[in-house]
Protein backbone atom coordinates (compact mmCIF):
# COMPACT_ATOMS: atom_id res chain seq x y z
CA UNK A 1 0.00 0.00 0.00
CA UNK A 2 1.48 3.44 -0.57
CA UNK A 3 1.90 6.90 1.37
CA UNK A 4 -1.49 7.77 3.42
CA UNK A 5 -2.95 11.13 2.84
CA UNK A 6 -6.40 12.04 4.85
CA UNK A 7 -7.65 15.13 3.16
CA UNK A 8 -10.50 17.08 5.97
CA UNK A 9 -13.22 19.06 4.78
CA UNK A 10 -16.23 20.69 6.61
CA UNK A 11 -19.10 20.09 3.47
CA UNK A 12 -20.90 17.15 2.73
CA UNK A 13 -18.59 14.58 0.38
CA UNK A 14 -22.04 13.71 -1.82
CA UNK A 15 -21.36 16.87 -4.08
CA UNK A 16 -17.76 17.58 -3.79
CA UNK A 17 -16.60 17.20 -7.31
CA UNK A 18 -13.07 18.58 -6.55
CA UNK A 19 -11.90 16.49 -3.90
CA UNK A 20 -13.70 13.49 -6.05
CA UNK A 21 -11.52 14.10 -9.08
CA UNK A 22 -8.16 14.88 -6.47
CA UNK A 23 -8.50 11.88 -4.50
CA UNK A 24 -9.27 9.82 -7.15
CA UNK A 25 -6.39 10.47 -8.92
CA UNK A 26 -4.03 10.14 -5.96
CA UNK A 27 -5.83 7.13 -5.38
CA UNK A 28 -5.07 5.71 -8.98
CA UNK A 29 -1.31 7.10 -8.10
CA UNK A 30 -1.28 4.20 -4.90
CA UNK A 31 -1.72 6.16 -2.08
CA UNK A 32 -4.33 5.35 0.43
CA UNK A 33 -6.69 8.01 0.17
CA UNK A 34 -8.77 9.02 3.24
CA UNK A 35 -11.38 12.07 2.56
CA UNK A 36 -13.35 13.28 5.82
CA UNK A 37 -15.89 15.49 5.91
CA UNK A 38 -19.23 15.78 7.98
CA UNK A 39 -23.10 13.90 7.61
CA UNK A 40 -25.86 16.52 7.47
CA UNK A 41 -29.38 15.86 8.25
CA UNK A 42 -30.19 15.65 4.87
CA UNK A 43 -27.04 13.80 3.21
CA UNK A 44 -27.67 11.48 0.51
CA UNK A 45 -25.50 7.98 0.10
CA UNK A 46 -21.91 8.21 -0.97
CA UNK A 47 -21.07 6.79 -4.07
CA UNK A 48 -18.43 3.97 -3.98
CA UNK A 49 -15.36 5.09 -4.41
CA UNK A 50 -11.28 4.19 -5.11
CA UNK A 51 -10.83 5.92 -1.75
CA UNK A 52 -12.16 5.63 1.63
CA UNK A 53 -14.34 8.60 2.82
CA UNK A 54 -15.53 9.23 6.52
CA UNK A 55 -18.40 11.51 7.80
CA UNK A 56 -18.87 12.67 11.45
CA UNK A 57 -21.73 12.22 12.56
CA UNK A 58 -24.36 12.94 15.29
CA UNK A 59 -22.52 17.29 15.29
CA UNK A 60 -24.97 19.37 17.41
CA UNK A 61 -24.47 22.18 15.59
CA UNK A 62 -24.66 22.67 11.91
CA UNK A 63 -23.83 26.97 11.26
CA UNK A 64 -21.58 29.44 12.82
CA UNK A 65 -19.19 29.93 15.11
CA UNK A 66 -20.18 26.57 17.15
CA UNK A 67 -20.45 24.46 14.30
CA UNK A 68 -16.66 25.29 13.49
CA UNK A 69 -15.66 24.55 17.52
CA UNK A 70 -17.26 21.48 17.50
CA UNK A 71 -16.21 20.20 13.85
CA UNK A 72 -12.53 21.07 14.41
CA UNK A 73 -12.71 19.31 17.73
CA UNK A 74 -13.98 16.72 16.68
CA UNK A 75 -11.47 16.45 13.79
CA UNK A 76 -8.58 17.18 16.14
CA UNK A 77 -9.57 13.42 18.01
CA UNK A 78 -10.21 12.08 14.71
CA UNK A 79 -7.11 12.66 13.19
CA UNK A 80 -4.98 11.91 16.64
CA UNK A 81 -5.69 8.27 16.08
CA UNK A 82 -5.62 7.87 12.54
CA UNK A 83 -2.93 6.11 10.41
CA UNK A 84 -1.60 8.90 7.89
CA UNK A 85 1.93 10.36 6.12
CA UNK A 86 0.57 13.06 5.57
CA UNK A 87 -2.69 15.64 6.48
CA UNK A 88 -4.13 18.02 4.14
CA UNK A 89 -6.70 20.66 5.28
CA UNK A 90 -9.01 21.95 2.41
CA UNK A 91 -9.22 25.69 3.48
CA UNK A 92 -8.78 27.03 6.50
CA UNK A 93 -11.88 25.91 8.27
CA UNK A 94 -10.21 22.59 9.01
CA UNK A 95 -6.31 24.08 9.19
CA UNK A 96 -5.90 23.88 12.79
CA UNK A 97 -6.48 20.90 13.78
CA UNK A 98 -4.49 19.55 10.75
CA UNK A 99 -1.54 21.43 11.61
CA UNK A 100 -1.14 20.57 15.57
CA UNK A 101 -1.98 17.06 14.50
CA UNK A 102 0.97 16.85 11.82
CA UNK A 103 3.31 18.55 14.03
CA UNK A 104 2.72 16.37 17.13
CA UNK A 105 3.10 13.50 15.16
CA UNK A 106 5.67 14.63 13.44
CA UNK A 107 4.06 14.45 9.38
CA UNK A 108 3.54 16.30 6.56
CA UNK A 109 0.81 19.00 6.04
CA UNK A 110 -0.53 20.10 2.70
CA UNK A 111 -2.90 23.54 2.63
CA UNK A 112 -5.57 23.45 -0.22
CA UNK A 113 -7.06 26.99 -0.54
CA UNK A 114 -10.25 26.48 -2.98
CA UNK A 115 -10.74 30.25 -2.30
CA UNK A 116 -9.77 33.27 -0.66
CA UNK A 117 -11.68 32.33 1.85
CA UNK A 118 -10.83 36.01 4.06
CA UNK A 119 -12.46 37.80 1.44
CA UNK A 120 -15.19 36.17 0.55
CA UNK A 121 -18.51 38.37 1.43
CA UNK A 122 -19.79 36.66 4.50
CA UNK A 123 -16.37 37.10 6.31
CA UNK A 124 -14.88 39.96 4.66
CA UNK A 125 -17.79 42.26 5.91
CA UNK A 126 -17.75 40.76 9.22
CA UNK A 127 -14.15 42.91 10.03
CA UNK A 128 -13.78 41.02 13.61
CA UNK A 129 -14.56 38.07 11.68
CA UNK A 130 -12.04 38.61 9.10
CA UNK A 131 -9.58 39.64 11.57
CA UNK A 132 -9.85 36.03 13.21
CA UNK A 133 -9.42 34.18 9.80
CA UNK A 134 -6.90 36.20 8.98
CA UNK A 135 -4.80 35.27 11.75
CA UNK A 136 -6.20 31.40 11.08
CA UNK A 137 -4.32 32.11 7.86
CA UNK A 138 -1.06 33.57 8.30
CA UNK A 139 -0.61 30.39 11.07
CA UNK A 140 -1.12 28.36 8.28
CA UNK A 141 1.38 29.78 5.89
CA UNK A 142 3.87 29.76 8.56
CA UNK A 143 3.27 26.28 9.94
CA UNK A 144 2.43 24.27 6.38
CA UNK A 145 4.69 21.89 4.21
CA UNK A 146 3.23 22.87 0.61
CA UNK A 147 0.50 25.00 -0.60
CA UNK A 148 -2.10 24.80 -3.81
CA UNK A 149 -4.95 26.88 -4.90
CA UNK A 150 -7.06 27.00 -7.60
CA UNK A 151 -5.79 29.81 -9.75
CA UNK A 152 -2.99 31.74 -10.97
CA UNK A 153 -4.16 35.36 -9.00
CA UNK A 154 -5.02 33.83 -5.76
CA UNK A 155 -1.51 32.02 -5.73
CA UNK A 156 -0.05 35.28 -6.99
CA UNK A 157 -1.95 37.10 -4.03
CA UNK A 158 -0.53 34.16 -1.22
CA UNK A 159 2.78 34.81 -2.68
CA UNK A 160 3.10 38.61 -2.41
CA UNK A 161 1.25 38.11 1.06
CA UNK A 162 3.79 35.51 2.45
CA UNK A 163 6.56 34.91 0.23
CA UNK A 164 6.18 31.48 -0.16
CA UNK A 165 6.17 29.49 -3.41
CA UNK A 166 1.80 28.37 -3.91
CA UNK A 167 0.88 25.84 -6.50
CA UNK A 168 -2.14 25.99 -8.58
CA UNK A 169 -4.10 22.66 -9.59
CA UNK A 170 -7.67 24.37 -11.28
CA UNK A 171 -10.69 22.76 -11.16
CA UNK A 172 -10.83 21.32 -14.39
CA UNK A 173 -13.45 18.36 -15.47
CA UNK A 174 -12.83 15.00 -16.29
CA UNK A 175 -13.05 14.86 -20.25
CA UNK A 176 -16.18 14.16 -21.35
CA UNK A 177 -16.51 11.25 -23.69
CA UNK A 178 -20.31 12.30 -25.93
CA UNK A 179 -20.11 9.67 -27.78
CA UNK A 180 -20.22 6.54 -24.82
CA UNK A 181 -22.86 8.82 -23.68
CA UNK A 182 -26.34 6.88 -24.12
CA UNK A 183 -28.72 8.11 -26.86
CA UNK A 184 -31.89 6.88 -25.65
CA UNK A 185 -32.25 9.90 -23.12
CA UNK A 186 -35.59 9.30 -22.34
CA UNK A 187 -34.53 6.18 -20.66
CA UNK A 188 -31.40 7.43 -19.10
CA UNK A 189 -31.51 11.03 -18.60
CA UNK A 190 -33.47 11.94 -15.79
CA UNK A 191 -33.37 15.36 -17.43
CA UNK A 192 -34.99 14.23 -20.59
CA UNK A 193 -38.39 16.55 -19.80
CA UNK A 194 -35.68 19.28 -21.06
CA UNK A 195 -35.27 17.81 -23.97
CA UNK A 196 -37.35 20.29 -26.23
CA UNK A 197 -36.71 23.25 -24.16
CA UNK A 198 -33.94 25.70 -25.55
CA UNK A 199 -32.34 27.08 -22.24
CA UNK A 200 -29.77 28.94 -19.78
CA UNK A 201 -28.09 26.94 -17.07
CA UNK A 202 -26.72 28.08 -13.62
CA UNK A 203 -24.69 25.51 -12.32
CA UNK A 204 -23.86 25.69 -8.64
CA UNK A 205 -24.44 27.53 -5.06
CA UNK A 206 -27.11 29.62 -4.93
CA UNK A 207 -25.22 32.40 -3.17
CA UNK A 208 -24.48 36.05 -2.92
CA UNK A 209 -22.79 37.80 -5.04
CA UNK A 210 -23.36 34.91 -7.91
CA UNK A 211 -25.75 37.77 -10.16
CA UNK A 212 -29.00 35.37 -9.59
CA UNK A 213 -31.03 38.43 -8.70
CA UNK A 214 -30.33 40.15 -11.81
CA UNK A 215 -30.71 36.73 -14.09
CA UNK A 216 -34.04 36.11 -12.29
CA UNK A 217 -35.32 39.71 -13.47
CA UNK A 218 -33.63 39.25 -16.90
CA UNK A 219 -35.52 36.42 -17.83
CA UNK A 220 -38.20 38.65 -18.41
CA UNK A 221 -36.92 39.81 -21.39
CA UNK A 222 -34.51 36.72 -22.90
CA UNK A 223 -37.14 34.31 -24.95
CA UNK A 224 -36.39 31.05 -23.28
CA UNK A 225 -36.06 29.09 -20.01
CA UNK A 226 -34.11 29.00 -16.84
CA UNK A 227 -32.51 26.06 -15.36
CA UNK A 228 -30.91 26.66 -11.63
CA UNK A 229 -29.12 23.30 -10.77
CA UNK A 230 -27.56 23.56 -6.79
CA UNK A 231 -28.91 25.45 -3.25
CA UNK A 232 -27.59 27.86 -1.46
CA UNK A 233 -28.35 30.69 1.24
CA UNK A 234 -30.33 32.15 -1.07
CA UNK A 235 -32.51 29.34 -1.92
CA UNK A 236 -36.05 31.10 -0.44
CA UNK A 237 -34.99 33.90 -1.27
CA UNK A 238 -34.47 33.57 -5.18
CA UNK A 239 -37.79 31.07 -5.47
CA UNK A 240 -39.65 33.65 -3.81
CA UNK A 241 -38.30 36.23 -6.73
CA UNK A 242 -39.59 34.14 -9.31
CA UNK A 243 -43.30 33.79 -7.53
CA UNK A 244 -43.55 37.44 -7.27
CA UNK A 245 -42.58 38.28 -11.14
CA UNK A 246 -45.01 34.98 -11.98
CA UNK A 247 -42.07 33.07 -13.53
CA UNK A 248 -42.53 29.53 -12.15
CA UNK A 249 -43.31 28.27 -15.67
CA UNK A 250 -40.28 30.05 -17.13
CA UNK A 251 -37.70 29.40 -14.00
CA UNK A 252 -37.08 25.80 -12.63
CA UNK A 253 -35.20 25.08 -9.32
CA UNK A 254 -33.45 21.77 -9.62
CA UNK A 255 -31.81 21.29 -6.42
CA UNK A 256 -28.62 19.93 -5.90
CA UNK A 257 -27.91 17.28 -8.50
CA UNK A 258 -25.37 14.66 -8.04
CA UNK A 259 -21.73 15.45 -9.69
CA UNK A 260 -22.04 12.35 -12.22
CA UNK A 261 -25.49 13.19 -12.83
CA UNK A 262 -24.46 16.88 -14.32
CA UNK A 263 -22.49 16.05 -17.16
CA UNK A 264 -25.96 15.19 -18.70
CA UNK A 265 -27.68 17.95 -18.10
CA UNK A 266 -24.53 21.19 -18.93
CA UNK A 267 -24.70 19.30 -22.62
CA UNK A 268 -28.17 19.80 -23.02
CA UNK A 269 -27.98 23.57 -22.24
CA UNK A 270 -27.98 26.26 -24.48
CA UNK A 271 -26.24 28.88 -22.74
CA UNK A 272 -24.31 29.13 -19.17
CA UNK A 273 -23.97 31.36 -16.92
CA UNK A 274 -20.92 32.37 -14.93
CA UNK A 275 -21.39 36.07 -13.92
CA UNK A 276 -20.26 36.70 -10.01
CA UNK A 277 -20.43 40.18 -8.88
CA UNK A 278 -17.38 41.96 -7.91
CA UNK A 279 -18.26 41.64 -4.17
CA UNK A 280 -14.99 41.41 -2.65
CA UNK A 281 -10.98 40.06 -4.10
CA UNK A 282 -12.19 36.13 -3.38
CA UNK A 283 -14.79 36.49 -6.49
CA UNK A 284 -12.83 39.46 -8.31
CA UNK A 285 -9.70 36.78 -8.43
CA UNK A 286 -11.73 33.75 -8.85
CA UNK A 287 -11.36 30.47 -11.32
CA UNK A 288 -14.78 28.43 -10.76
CA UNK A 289 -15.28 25.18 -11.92
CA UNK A 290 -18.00 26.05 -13.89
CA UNK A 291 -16.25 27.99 -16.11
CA UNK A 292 -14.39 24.59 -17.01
CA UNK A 293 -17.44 21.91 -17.00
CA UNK A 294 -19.71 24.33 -19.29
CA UNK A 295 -16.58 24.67 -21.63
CA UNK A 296 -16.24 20.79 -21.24
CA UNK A 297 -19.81 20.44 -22.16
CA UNK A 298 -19.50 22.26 -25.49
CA UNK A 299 -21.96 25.03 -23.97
CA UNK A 300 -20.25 28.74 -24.66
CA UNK A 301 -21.63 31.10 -21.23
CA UNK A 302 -21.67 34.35 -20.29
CA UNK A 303 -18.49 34.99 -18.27
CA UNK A 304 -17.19 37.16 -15.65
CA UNK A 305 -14.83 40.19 -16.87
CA UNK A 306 -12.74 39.13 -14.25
CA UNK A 307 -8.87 38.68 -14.67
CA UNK A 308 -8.28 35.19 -14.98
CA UNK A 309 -11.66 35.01 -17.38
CA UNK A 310 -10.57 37.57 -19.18
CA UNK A 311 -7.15 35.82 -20.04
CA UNK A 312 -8.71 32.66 -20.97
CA UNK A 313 -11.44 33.89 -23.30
CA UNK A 314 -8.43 35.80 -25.20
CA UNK A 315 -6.93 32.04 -25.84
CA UNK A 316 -10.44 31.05 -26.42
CA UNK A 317 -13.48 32.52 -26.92
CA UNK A 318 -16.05 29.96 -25.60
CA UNK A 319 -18.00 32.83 -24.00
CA UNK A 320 -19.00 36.32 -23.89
CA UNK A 321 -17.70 38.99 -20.84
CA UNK A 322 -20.88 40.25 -18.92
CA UNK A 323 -21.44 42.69 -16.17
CA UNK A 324 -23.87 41.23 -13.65
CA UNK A 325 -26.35 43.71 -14.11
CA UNK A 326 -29.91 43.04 -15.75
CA UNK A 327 -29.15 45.21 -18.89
CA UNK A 328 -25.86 43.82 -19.63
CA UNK A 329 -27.09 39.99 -19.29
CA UNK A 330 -30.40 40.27 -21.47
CA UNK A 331 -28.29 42.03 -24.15
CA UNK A 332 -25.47 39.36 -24.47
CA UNK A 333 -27.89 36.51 -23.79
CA UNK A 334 -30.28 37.50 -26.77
CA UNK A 335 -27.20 38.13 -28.83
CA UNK A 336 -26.24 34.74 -28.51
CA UNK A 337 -29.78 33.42 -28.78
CA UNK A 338 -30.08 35.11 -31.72
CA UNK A 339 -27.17 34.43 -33.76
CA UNK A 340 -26.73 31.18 -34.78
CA UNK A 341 -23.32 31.49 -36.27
CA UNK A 342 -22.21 33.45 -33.17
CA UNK A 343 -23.55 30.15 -31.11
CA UNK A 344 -22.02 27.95 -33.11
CA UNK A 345 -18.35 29.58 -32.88
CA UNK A 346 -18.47 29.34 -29.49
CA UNK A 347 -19.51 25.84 -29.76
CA UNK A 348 -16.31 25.39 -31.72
CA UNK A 349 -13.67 27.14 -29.58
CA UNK A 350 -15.21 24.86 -26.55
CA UNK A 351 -14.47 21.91 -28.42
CA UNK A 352 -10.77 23.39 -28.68
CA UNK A 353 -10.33 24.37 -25.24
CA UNK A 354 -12.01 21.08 -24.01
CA UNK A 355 -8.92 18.92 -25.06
CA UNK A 356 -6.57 21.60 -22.66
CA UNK A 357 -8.75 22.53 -20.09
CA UNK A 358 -9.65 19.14 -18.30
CA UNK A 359 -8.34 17.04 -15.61
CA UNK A 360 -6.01 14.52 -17.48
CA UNK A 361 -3.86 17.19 -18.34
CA UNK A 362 -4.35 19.08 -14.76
CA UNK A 363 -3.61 16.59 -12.19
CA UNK A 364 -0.09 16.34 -13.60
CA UNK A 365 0.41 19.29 -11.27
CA UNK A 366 -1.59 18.13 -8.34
CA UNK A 367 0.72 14.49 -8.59
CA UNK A 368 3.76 16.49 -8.80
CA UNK A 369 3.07 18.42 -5.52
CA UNK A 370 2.67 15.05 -3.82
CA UNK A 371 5.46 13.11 -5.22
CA UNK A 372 7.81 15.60 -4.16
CA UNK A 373 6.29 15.74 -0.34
CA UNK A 374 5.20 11.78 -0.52
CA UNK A 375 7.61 10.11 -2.44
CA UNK A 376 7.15 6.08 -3.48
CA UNK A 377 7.44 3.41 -5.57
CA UNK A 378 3.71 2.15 -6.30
């Protein structure tokens, strides 16, 4: 058996499609892949997968500042008593306990920052509660092995900050193969009652600053359908938007949809939708996955004119630059709606991008940052 990683988390593990597709791929490396994370009230089943994952379970608190107490405590006994090489703490909601673990027992730790999690808009307005992460943070940078993140600015950012070398692994897909892909949707697809319907998909958490409220009101001038696929804080809030402009029969609220489950429905999109508001440096310097798995889906989107966006779209234009206001989305969404050739560009430069932008070619890094810290003959 090779080197043991545990990788901690505070979310659920049924929707995590980035630590799927990293400890997978360590997993198919040979090391002995441990992801932890926590069971919710509503959880579904975990898939089976080539790594073992662990939920605690029975937490008495589920939000805020107890929640976090009682996780990391938790975590801190877990890991104590745990076979591992090596601990890796996704963010710095789990970084504590990671680090006093590795040090007392004298083994690596690995920092995964999926965000700049000190600026994004629940913390960064909160200044005490900045203040505290912030700390959190720079006794991470001081006390870690090796560092990743998900994109180019917010390792340049961790870099000017603490003058320390950061990796970047994105969050790239796993190619998408259309043509082992079933035909006979109506049997497979649980998404075949879209099958006629020509519309925009939002892929993901239904949070602040993600330009929902102005979609929601510009639907009521772009001539198709809506698709919201995830939940979020503002769940309520957004379905009660729709009621009150009477769009239930234009709008639909999927829920959260399982990560293997998705690939099925971003291909049968016409458009996507990837316009964050500039509500702090965490979304201003941001890389999401989306980006990648509507690009991977063939489906050109409207894009934030954020940096690293803005640099990609120049190697490839698989989508348009939009301001999340109401007046600059219905404008670039009809535009694409109505020009077919436009459309089908898009479609083209996906394709393109697609054979770069996916995980095969990605986790080189992520297994480089490992064998260096973790190295073994498999």
């Amino acid at each position: 058996m090779g080197r043991r990683i545990i990788f901690t988390v505070t979310n659920d593990l049924a929707f995590d499609q980035r630590m799927q597709r990293i400890c997978g791929s360590l997993a198919a490396a040979g090391y002995a892949v441990t992801l932890v994370g926590r069971l919710k009230n509503d959880s579904r089943s975990l898939t089976s997968q080539s790594y073992q994952q662990v939920r605690l379970k029975h937490l008495l608190f589920s939000k805020g500042k107890l929640f976090y107490l009682e996780f990391n405590i938790r975590l801190l006994f877990y890991l104590l008593f745990v076979q591992t090489d090596a601990i890796c703490s996704i963010d710095l909601d789990t970084a504590i306990p990671g680090i006093l673990v590795a040090k007392l027992r004298k083994k690596h730790h690995v920092f995964d920052a999926h965000e700049l999690f000190t600026h994004v808009p629940e913390v960064a307005r909160r200044k005490r509660v900045q203040a505290v992460w912030s700390r959190v943070e720079r006794f991470t940078f001081k006390h870690t092995n090796a560092v990743y993140t998900v994109g180019p600015a917010i390792a340049e950012y961790f870099e000017a900050l603490y003058h320390r070398p950061v990796k970047v692994v994105r969050n790239m897909p796993i190619a998408t193969d259309f043509s082992a892909m079933p035909s006979d949707s109506s049997v497979t697809n649980p998404f075949s009652w879209l099958d006629d319907k020509r519309f925009i998909l939002y892929q993901g958490a239904l949070n602040e600053g993600r330009g929902l409220e102005a979609l929601i009101e510009a639907m009521k001038s772009i001539p198709c359908e809506l698709v919201l696929a995830g939940e979020g804080d503002l769940s309520k809030a957004l379905r009660e938007q729709v009621a009150k402009a009477e769009l239930q029969d234009k709008i639909h609220f999927l829920g959260m949809i399982a990560p293997q489950q998705l690939p099925q429905l971003t291909r049968m999109a016409y458009l996507g939708f990837n316009v964050s508001e500039n509500v702090g440096l965490s979304y201003y310097l941001s890389l999401n996955n989306k980006f990648f798995d509507y690009t991977q889906a063939r489906l050109p989107s409207l894009v934030n004119p954020f940096p690293e966006y803005t640099k990609l779209l120049s190697d490839f234009q698989v989508g348009l630059p939009t301001e999340p206001n109401t007046a600059s989305i219905i404008a670039n969404a009809n535009r694409v709606l109505g020009d077919v050739a436009l459309h089908g560009a898009m479609k083209t430069a996906c394709e393109a991008a697609g054979a770069q932008w996916q995980w095969d070619v990605e986790q080189r890094a992520l297994l480089s940052i490992y064998q260096q810290l973790l190295p073994f003959q498999p």
